[in-house]
Structures are given as C-alpha cells and as structure tokens.
Protein backbone atom coordinates (compact mmCIF):
# COMPACT_ATOMS: atom_id res chain seq x y z
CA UNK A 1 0.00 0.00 0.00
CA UNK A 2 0.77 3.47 -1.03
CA UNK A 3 1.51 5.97 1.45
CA UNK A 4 -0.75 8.29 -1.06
CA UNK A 5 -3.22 5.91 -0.77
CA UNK A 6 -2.98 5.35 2.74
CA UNK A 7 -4.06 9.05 3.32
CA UNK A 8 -6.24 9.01 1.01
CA UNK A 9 -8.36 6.07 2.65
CA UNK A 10 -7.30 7.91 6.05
CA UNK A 11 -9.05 10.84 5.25
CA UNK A 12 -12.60 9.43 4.08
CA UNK A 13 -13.04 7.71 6.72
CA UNK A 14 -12.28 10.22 9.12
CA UNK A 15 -14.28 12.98 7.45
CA UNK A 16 -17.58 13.56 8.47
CA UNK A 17 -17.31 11.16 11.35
CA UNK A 18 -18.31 12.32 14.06
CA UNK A 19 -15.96 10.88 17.41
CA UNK A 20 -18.07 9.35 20.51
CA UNK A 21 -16.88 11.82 23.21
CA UNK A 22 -17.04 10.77 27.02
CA UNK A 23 -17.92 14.16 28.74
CA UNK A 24 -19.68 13.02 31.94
CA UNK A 25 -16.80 11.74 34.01
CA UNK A 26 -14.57 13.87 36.10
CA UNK A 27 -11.19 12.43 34.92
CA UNK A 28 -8.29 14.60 33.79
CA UNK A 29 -8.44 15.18 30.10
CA UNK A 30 -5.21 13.80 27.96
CA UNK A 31 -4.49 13.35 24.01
CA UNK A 32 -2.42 11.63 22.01
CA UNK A 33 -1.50 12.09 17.89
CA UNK A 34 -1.21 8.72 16.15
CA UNK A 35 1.47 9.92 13.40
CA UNK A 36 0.84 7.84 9.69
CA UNK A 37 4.74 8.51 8.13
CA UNK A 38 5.87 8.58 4.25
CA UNK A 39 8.75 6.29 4.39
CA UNK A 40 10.50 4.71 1.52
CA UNK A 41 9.35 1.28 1.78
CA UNK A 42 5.23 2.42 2.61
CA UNK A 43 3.58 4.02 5.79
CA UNK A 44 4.52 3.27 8.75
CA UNK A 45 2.98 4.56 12.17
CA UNK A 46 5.14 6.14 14.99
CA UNK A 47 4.88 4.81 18.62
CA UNK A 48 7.00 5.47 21.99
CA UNK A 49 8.22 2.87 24.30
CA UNK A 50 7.72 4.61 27.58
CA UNK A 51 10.97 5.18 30.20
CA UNK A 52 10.62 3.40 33.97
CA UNK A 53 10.65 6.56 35.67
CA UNK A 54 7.29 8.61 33.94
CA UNK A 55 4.50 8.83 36.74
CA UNK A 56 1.99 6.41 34.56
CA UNK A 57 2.47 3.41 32.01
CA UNK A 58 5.96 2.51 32.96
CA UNK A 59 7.87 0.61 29.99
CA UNK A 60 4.66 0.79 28.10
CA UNK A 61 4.26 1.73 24.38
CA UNK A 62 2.02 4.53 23.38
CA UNK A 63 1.53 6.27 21.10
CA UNK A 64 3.26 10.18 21.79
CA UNK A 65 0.80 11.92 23.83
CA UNK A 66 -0.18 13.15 27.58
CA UNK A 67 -2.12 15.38 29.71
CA UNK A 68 -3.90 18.54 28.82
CA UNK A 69 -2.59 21.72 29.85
CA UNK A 70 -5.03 24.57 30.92
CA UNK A 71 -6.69 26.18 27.90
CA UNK A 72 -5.67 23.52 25.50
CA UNK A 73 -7.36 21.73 23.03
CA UNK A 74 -7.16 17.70 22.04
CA UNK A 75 -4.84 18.96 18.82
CA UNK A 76 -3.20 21.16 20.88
CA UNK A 77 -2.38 18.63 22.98
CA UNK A 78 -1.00 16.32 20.86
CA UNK A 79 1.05 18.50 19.11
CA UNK A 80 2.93 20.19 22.14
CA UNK A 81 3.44 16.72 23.47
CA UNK A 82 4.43 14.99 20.06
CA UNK A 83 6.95 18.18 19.73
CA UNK A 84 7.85 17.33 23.43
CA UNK A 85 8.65 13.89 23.32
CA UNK A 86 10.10 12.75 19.89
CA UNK A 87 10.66 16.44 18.21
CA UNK A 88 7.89 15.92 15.74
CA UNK A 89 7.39 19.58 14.45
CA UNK A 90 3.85 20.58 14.80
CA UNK A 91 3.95 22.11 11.10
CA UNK A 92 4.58 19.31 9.59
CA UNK A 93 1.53 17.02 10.67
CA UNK A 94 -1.67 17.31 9.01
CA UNK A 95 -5.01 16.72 11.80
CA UNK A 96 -6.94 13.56 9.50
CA UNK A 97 -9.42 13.45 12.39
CA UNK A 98 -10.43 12.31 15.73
CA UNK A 99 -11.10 8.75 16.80
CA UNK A 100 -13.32 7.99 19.79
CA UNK A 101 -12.14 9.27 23.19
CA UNK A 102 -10.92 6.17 25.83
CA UNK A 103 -10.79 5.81 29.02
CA UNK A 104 -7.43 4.72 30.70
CA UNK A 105 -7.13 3.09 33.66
CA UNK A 106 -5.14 5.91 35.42
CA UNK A 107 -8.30 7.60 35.04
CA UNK A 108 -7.75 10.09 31.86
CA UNK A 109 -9.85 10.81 29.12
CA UNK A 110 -7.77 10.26 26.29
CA UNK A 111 -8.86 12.09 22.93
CA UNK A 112 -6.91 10.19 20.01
CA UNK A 113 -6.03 12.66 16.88
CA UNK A 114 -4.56 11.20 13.44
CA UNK A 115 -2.02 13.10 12.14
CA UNK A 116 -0.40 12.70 8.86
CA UNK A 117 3.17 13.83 8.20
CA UNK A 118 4.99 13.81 4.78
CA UNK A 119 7.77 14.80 5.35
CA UNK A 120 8.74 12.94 8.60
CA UNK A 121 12.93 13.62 10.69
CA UNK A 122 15.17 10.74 9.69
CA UNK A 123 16.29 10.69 13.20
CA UNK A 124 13.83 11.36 16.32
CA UNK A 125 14.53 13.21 19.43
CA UNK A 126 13.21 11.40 22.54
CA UNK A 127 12.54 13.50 25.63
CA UNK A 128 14.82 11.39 27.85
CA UNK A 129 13.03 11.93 31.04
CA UNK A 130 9.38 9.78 29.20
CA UNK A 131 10.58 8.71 26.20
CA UNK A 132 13.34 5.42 26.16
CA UNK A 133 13.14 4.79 22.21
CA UNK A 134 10.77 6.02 19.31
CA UNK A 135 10.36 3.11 16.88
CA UNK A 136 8.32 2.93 13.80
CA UNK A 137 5.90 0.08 12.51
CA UNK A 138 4.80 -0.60 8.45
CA UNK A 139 1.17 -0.05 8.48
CA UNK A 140 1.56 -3.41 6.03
CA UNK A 141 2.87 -5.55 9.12
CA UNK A 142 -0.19 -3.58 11.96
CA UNK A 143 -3.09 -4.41 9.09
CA UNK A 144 -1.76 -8.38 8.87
CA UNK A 145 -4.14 -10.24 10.88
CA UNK A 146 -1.56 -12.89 11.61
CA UNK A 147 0.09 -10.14 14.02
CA UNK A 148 -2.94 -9.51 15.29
CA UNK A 149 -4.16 -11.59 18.48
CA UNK A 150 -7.73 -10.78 21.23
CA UNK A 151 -8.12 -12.14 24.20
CA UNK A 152 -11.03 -12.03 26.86
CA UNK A 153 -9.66 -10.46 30.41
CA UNK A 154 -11.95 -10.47 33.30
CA UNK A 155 -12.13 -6.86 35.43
CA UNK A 156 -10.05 -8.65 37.98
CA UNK A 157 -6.98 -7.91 35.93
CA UNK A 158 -7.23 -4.31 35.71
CA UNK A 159 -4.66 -2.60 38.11
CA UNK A 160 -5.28 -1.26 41.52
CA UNK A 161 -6.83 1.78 41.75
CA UNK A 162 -8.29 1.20 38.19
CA UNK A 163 -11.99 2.93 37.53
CA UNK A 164 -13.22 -0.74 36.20
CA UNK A 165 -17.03 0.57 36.46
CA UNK A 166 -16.54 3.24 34.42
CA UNK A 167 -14.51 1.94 31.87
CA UNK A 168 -16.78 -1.09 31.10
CA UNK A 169 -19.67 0.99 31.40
CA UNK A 170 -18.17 3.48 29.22
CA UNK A 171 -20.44 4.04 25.89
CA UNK A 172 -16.85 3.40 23.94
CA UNK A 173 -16.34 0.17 24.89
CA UNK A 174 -19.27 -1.63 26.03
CA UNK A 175 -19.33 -3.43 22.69
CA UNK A 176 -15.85 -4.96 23.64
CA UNK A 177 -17.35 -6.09 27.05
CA UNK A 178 -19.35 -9.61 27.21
CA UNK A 179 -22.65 -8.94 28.78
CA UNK A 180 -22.78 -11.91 30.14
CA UNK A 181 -19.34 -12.93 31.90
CA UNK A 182 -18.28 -9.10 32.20
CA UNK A 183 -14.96 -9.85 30.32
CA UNK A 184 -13.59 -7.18 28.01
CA UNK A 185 -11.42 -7.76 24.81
CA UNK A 186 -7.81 -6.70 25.02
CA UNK A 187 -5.69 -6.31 21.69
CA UNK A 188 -2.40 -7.33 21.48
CA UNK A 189 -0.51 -6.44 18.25
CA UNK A 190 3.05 -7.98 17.07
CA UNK A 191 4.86 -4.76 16.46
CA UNK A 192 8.53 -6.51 15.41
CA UNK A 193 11.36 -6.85 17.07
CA UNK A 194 9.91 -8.51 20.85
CA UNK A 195 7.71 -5.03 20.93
CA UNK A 196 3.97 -5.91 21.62
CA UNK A 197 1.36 -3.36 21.38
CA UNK A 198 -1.67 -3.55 24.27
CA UNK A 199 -3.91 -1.92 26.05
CA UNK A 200 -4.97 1.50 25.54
CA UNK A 201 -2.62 1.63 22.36
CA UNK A 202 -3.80 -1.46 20.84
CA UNK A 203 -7.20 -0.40 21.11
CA UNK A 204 -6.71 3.10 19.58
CA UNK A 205 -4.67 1.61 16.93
CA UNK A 206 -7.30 -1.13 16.64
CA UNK A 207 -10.19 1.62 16.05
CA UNK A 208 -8.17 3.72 13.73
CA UNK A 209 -7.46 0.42 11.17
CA UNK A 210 -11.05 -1.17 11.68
CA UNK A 211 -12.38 2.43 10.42
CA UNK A 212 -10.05 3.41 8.01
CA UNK A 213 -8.99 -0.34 6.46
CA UNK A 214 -11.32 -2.62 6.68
C-alpha cells in the first residue's frame, strides 16, 4: 500500500465522522496524535516505548501523547506533546481526524487525533526523562491479521486503583465487554522486534485500522 493511498483512505473515513466523546466523568483530560509517516518502503505509524521513571504506564508503548494543559485543546495537545517527546514539528503534521475518546485506567480521558506527516525527521529526538526509544511500525505488518491476536480479560486484571465501572460501562467500549461474563477484549498487536502493542494503544490503533482499512 501506497503511502498516497494510505491518506487518502485515512481521510474518508475520518471525514464527516463524528468521534463518541465521554464528557460526563470527572477524569483529567489527555491526548495523544497517532502519526501515519511517508517512508521509503510504505507508511509506517510512529509509537514510543515509555521510560521506567514517567508517573503512569511505565515501559509501556504509546503512542506520543499526555495530559492537557489549561486552555488547551485535544490537537493542541498532541502537538505540544508529540513536539515534546520525539521532536515531531507541529507544522509538519496534518489533523486527518479524531477517533473515539478512551478511558485509561489511570483515570484520563484520552482524545486520540490522526495526524499525517509527509515529510517525517530521519532521526527522532526522545525526551529522555518519558521517552526510552521512538520506533516505527509498516502499516503493512499492523493491518496483517496474523500479528494480530484478542483475548477475553476479566475486570479482575485491571490494576489497583483502576476505575473498572466506568470503563466497562463506558459508551466506547461496552461493545468490547461480554454482557454476560463481564470480560472485556484486550488487543495485542506484534509490532517486530519482541515489541507488543496492548492496552490503551492497541485499542486506539485497533479503532483507527477497523475504520479506516477494513
């Protein structure tokens, strides 16, 4: 696939779709920016593998992305924290669109925005202090079902502290939850090189190719 065409089926499905937002919880707002990148060999999406000393999601990958600053909106957002933690350039990324807002379980409202960016650094900069590495995956190797795998968790293995009610109450994701045993689908994608994609990541990414792909 085309990196062209990639943005191309990017942007029609994003346009004129209107995001589920979650607006009656009081949880800290957050975004992230889910960066599609023109490389040589086809698109490829940018993700972060998270440091052992940020306050949440130690050693996790995410996509670049974090808490809301007074005044700011989800774009906003992303961009200041995307130029924060990998020195993606906020000129350079076009907004596609918004996905649905999540809930995480350290109890943020997480808005996801698509970006797309042409023209992307050969070389990131990680923000030492959140960021360990910044590693790219082909959108070829995230849309291959065989790296693809679901499995059923029960609320039990959500962390301490977690808001479990709300999240599998939450209008977003009650159609992952069974109605009848309570379990919710987690997504784990195969992202190369021992890197597995989960949780809150997974999910967005999940969203973005079910929407956009398939």
């Amino acid at each position: 696939m085309t990196s062209d065409r990639a943005f191309e089926q990017i942007r029609s499905a994003l346009t004129g779709r209107s995001p589920r937002p979650v607006d009656d919880l009081d949880f800290a707002r957050a975004a992230v920016l889910i960066p599609v990148l023109v490389r040589p060999d086809g698109p490829a999406i940018l993700f972060t593998e998270r440091t052992h000393t940020v306050h949440d999601h130690k050693g996790q990958i995410s996509f670049p992305g974090g808490r809301a600053e007074a005044g700011e909106d989800a774009k906003a957002t992303a961009l200041r924290e995307s130029f924060e933690e990998v020195g993606l350039a906020p000129e350079s990324v076009e907004i596609a669109g918004t996905l649905d807002d999540q809930l995480a379980v350290s109890r943020y409202i997480v808005t996801p925005m698509v970006g797309i960016v042409r023209n992307p650094p050969a070389v990131w900069t990680p923000q030492a202090s959140e960021v360990a590495v910044p590693f790219e995956v082909p959108l070829t190797r995230l849309l291959d079902p065989a790296h693809l795998r679901r499995e059923l968790w029960d609320a039990s293995m959500m962390p301490p502290g977690a808001p479990v009610k709300e999240i599998l109450e939450s209008r977003v994701t009650l159609e992952e939850v069974d109605p009848v045993t309570g379990q919710y689908a987690v997504y784990f994608f195969d992202g190369g090189n021992g890197r597995v994609i989960w949780g809150l990541t997974a999910r967005i990414l999940k969203q973005l190719l079910d929407v956009a792909f398939r």
